[in-house]
N, C-alpha and C. Protein backbone atom coordinates (compact mmCIF):
# COMPACT_ATOMS: atom_id res chain seq x y z
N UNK A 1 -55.17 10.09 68.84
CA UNK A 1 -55.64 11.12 69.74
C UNK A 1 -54.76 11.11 70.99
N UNK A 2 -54.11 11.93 71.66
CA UNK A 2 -53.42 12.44 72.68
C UNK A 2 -54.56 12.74 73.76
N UNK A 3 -54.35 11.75 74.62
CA UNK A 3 -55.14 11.97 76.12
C UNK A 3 -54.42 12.94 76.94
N UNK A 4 -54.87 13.45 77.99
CA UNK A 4 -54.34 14.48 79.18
C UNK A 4 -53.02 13.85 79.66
N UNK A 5 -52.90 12.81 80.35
CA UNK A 5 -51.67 12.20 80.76
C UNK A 5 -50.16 12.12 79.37
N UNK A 6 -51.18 11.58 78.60
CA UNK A 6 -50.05 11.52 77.34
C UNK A 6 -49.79 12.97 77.07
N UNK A 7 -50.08 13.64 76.85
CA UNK A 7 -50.29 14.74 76.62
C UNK A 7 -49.17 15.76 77.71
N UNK A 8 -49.33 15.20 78.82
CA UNK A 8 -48.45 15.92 79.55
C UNK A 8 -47.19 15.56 79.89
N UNK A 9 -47.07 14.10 79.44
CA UNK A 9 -45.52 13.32 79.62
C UNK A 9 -45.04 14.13 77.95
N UNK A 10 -45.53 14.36 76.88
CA UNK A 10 -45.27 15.43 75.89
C UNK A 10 -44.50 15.99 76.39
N UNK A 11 -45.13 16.93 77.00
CA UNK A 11 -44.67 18.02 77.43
C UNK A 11 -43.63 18.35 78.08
N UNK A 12 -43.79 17.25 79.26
CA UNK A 12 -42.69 17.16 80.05
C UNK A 12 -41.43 16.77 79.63
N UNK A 13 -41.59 15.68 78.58
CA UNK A 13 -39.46 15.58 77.63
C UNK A 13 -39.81 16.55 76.78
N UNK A 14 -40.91 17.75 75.96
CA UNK A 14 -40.13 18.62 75.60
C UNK A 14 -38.90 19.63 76.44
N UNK A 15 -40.04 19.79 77.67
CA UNK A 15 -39.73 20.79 78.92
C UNK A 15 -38.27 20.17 79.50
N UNK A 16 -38.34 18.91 79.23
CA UNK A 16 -36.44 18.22 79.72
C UNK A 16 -35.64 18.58 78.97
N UNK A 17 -36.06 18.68 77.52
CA UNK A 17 -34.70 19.01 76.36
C UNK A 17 -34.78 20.57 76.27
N UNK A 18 -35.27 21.13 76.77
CA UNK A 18 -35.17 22.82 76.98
C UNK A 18 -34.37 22.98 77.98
N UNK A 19 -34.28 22.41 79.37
CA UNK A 19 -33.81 21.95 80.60
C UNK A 19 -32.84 21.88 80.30
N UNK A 20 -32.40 20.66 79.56
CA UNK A 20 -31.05 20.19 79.19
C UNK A 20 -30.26 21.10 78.49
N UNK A 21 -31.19 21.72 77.57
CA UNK A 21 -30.06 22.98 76.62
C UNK A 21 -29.41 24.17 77.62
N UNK A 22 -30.56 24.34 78.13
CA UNK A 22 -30.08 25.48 79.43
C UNK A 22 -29.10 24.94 80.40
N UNK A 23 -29.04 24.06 80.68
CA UNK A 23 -28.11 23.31 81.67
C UNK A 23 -26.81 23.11 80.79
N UNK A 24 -26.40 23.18 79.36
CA UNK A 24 -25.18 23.02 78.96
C UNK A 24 -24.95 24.04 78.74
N UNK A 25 -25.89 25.08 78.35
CA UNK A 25 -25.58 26.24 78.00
C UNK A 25 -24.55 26.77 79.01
N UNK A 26 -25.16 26.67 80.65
CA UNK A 26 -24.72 27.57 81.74
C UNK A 26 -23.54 27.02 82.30
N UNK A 27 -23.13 25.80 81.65
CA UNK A 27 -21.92 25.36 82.12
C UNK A 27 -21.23 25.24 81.35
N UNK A 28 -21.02 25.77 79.92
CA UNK A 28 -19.74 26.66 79.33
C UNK A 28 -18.48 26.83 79.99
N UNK A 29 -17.72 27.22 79.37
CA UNK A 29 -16.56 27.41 79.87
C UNK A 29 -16.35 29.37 80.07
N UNK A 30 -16.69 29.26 81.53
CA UNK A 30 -17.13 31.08 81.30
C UNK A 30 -16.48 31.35 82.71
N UNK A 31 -15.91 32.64 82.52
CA UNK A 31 -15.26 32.81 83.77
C UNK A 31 -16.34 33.36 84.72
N UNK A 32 -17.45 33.81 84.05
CA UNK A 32 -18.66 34.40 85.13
C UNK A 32 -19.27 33.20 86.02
N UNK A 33 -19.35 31.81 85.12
CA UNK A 33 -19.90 30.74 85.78
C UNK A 33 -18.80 30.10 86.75
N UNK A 34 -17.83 30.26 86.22
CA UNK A 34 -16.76 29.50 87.20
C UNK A 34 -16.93 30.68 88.67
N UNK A 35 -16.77 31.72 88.34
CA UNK A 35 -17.09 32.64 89.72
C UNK A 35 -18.29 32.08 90.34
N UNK A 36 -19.34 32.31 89.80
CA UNK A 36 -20.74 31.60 90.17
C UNK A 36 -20.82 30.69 91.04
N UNK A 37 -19.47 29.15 90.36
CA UNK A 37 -19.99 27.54 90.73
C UNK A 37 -18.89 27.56 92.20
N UNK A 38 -17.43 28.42 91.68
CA UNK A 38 -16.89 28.14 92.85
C UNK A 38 -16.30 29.24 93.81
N UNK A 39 -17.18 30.46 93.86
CA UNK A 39 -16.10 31.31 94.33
C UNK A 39 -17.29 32.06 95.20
N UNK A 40 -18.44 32.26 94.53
CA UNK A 40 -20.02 33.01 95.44
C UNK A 40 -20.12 32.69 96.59
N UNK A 41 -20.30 31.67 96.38
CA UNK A 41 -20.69 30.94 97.82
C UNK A 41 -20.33 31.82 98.89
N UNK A 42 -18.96 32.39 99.01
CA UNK A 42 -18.27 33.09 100.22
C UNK A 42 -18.29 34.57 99.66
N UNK A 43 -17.99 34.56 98.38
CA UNK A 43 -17.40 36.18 98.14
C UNK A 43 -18.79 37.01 97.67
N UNK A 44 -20.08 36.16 97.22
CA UNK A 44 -21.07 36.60 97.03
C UNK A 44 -21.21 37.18 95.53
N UNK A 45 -22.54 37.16 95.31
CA UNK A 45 -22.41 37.85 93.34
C UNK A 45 -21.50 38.60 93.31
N UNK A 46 -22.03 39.87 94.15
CA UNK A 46 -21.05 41.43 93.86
C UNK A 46 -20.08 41.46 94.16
N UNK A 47 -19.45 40.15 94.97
CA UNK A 47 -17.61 40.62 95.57
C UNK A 47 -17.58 40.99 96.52
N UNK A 48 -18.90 41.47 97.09
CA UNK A 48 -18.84 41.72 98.99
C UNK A 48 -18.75 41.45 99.72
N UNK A 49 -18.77 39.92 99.56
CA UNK A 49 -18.13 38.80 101.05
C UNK A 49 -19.17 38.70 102.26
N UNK A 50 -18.52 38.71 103.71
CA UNK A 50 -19.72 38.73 103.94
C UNK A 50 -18.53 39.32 105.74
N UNK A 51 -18.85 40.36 105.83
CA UNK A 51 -18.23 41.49 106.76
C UNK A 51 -17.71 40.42 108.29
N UNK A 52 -16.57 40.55 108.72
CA UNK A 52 -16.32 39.60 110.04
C UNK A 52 -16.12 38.07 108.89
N UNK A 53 -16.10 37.83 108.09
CA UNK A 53 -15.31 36.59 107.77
C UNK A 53 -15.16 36.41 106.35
N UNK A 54 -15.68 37.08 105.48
CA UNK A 54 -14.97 37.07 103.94
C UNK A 54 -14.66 38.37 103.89
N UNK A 55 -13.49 38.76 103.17
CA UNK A 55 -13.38 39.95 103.00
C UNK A 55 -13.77 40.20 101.49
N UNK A 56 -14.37 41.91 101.19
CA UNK A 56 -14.85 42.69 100.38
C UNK A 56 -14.08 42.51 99.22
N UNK A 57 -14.01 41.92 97.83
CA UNK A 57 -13.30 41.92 97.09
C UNK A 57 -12.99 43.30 95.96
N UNK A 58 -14.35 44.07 96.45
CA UNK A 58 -14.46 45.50 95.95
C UNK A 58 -13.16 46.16 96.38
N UNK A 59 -12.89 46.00 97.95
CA UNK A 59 -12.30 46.72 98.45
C UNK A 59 -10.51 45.84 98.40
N UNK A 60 -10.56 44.61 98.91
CA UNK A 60 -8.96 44.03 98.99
C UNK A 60 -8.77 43.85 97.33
N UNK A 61 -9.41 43.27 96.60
CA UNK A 61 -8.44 43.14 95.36
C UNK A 61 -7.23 44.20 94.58
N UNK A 62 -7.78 45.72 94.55
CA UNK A 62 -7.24 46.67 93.80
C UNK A 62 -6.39 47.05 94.70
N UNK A 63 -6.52 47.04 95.91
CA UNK A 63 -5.49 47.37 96.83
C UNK A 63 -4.11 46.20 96.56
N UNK A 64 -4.39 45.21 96.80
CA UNK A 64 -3.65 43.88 96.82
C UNK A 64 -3.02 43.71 95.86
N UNK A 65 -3.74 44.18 94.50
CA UNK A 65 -3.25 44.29 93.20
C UNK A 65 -1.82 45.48 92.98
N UNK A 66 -1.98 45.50 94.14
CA UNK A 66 -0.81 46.84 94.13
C UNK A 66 0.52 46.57 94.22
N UNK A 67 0.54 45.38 94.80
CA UNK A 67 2.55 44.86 94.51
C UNK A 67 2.11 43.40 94.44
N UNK A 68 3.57 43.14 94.13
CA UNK A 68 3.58 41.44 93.91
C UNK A 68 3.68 40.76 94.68
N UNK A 69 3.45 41.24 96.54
CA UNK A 69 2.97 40.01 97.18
C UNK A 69 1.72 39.65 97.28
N UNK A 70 1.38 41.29 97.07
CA UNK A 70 -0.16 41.36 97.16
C UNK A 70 -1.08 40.47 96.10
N UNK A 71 -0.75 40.57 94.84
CA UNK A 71 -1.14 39.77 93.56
C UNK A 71 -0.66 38.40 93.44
N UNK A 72 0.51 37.85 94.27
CA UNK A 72 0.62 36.46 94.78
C UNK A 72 -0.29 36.08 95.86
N UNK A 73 -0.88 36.84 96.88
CA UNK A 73 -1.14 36.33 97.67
C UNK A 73 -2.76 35.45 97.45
N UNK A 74 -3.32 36.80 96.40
CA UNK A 74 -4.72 36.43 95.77
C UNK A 74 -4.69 34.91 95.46
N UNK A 75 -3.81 34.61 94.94
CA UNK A 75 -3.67 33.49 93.98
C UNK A 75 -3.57 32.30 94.88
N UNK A 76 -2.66 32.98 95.94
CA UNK A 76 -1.69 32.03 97.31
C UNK A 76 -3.13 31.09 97.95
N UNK A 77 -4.47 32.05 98.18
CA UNK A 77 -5.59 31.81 98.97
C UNK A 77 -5.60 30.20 99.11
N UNK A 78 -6.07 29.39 99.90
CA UNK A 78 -6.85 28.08 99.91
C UNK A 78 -8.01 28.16 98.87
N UNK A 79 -9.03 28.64 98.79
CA UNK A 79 -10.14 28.73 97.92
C UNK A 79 -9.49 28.99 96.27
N UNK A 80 -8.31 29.37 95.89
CA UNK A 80 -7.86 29.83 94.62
C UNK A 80 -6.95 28.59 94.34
N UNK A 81 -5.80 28.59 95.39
CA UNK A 81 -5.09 27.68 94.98
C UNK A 81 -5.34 25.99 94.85
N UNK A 82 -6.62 25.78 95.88
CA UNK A 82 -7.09 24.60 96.24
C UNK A 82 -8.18 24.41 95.11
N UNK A 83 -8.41 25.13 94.49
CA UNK A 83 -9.47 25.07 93.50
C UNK A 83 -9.54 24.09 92.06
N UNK A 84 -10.29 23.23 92.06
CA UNK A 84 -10.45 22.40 90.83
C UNK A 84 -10.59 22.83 89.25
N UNK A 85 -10.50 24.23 89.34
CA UNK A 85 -9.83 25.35 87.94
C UNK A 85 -9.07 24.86 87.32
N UNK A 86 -8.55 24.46 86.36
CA UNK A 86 -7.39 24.72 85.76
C UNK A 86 -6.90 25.72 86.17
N UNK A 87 -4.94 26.00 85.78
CA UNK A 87 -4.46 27.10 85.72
C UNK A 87 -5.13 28.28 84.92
N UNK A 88 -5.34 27.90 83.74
CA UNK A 88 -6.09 28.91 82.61
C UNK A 88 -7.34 29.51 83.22
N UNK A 89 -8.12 28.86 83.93
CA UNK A 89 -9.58 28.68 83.87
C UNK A 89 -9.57 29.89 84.96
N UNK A 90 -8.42 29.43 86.34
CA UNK A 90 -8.95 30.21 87.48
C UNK A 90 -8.05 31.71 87.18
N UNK A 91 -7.04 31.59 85.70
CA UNK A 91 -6.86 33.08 85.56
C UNK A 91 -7.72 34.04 85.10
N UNK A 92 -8.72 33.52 83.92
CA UNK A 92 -9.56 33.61 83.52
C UNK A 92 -10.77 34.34 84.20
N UNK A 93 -10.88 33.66 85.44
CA UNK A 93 -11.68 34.30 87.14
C UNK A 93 -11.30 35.29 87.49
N UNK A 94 -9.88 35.41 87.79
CA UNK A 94 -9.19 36.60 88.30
C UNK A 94 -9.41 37.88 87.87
N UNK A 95 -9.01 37.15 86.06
CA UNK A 95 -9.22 38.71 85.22
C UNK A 95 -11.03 39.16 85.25
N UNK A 96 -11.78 38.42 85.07
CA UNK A 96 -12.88 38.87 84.95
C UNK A 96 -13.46 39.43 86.31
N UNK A 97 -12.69 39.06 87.32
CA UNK A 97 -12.95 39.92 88.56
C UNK A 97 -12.81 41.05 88.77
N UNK A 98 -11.56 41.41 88.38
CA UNK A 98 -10.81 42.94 88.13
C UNK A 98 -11.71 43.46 87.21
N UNK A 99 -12.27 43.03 86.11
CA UNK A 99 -13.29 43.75 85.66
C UNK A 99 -14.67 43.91 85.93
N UNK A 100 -14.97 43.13 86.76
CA UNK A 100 -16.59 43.27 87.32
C UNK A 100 -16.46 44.14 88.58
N UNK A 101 -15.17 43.50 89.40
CA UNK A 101 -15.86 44.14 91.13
C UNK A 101 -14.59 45.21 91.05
N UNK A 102 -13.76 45.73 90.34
CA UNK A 102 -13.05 46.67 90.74
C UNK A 102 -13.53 48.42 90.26
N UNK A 103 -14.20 48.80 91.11
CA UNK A 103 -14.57 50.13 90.80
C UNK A 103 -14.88 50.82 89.30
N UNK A 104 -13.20 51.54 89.24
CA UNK A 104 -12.49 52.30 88.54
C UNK A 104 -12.04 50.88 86.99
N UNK A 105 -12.87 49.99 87.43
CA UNK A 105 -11.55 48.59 86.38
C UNK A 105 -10.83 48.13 86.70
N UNK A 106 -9.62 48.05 85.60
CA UNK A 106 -8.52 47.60 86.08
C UNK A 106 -7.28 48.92 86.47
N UNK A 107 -6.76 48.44 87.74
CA UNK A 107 -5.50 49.29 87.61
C UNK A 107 -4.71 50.01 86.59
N UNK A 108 -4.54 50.91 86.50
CA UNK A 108 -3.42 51.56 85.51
C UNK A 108 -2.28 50.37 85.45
N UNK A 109 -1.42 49.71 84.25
CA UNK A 109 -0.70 49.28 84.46
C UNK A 109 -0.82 47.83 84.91
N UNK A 110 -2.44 47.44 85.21
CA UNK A 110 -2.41 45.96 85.64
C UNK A 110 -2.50 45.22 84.05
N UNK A 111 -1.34 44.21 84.87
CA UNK A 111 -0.84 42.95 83.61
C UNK A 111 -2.09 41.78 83.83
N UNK A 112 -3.01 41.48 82.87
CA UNK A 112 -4.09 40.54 83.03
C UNK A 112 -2.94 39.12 83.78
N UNK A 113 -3.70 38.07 84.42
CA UNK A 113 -3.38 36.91 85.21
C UNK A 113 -3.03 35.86 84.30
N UNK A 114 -1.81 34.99 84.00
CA UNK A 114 -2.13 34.05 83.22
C UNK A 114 -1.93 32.72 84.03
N UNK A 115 -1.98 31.72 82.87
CA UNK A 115 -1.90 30.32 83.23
C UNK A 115 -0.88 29.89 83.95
N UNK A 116 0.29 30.96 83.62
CA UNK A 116 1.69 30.34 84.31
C UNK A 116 2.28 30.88 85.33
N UNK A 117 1.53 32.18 85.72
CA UNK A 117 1.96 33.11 86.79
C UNK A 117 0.84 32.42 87.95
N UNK A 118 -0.54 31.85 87.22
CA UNK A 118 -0.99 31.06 88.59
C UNK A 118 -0.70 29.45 88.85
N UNK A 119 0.19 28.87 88.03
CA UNK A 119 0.55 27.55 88.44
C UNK A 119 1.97 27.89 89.33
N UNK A 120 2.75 28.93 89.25
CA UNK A 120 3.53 29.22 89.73
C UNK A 120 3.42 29.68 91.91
N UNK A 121 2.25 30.42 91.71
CA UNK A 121 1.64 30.67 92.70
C UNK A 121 1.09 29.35 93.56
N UNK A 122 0.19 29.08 92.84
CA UNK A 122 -0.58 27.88 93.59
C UNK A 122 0.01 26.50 94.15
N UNK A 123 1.41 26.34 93.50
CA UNK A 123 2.08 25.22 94.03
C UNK A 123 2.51 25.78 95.56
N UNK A 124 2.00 26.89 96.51
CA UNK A 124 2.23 27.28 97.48
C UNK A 124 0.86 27.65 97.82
N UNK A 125 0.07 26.91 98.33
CA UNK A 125 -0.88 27.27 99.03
C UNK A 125 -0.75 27.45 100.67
N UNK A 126 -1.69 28.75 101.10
CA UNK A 126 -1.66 28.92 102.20
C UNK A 126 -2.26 28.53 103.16
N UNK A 127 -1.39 28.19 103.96
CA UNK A 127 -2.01 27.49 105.53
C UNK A 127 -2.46 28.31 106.39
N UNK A 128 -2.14 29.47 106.33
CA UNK A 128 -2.31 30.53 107.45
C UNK A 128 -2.52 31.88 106.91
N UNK A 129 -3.61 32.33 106.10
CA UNK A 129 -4.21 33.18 105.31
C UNK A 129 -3.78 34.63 105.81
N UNK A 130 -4.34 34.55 107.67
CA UNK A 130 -4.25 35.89 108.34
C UNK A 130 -2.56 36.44 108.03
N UNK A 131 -1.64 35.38 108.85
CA UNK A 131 -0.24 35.47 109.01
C UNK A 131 0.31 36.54 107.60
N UNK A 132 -0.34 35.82 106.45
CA UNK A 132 -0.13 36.99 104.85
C UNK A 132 -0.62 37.91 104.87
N UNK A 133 -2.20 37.82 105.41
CA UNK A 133 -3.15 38.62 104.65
C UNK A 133 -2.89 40.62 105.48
N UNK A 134 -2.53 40.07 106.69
CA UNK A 134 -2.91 41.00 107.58
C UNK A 134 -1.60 42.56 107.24
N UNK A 135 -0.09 41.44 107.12
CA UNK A 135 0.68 42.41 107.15
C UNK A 135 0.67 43.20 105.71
N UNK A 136 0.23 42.82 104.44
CA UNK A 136 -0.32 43.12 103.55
C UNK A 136 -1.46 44.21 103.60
N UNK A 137 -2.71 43.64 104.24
CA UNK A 137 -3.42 44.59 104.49
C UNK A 137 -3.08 45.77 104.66
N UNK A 138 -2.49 45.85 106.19
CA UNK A 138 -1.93 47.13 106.41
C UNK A 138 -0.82 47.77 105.67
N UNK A 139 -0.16 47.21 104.89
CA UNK A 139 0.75 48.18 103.53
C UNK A 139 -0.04 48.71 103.03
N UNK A 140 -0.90 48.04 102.45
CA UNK A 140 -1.94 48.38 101.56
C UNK A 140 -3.37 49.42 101.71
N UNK A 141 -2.76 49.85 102.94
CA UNK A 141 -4.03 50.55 103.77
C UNK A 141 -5.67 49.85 103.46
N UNK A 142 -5.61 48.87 103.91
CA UNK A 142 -6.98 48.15 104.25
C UNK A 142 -7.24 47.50 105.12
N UNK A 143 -8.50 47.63 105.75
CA UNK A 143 -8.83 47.07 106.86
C UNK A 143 -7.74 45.77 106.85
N UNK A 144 -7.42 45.51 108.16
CA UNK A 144 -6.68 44.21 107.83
C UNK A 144 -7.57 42.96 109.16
N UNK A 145 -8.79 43.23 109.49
CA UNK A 145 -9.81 42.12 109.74
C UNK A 145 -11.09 42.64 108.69
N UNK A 146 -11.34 41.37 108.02
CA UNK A 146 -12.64 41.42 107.13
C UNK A 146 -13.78 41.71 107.80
């Protein structure tokens, strides 16, 4: 016979190995979770950042995506290049960004991100984000303060 207490420690390692499945499940190898574990925090679910100190990823990516300093520079970031991603993993991010927060999609003509165009990048991380970001910006006609 199963008493109340027994009965509920039952329950409770079923309720852990349900726990546990869900907990490996969500840490897959997924570029939505890698956005999730390391990139929300600042840029937020939707890519909107947070106005006066992250900038809008709705708005700078497709712009930025527009020449190749601009699409180095993404990569160039502290938060991208400093990131515990793999090369593969944080291209993987990139591309699935361009497809979640960019409007219209992807650019006409945009070449998806790979493993070797961001190990190439990231061995240059930036010290001084604005110093890039700003004169860029303004090519790019975008706000150039977040």
């Amino acid at each position: 016979m199963i008493t109340g207490s027994r009965f509920m420690r039952s329950l409770c390692g079923v309720a852990f190995v349900f726990a546990l499945g869900g907990v490996a499940q969500a840490t897959e190898d997924s570029p939505q979770v890698d956005y999730m574990l390391r990139c929300q925090g600042c840029h937020v679910g939707d890519g909107s950042g947070y106005p006066g100190k992250v900038p809008d990823l709705r708005v700078s990516m497709p712009a930025l995506l527009g020449s190749v300093e601009g699409r180095e520079f993404l990569l160039r970031v502290p938060g991208a290049s400093l990131s515990v991603l793999d090369n593969a993993q944080l291209a993987r991010v990139y591309n699935w960004m361009v497809g979640e927060f960019l409007p219209g999609g992807a650019p006409t003509g945009f070449v998806p991100f790979d493993a070797a165009e961001v190990k190439r990048a990231r061995t240059r991380p930036l010290a001084d984000v604005n110093a890039v970001r700003i004169p860029l910006a303004a090519a790019a006609g975008i706000p150039t303060v977040y």
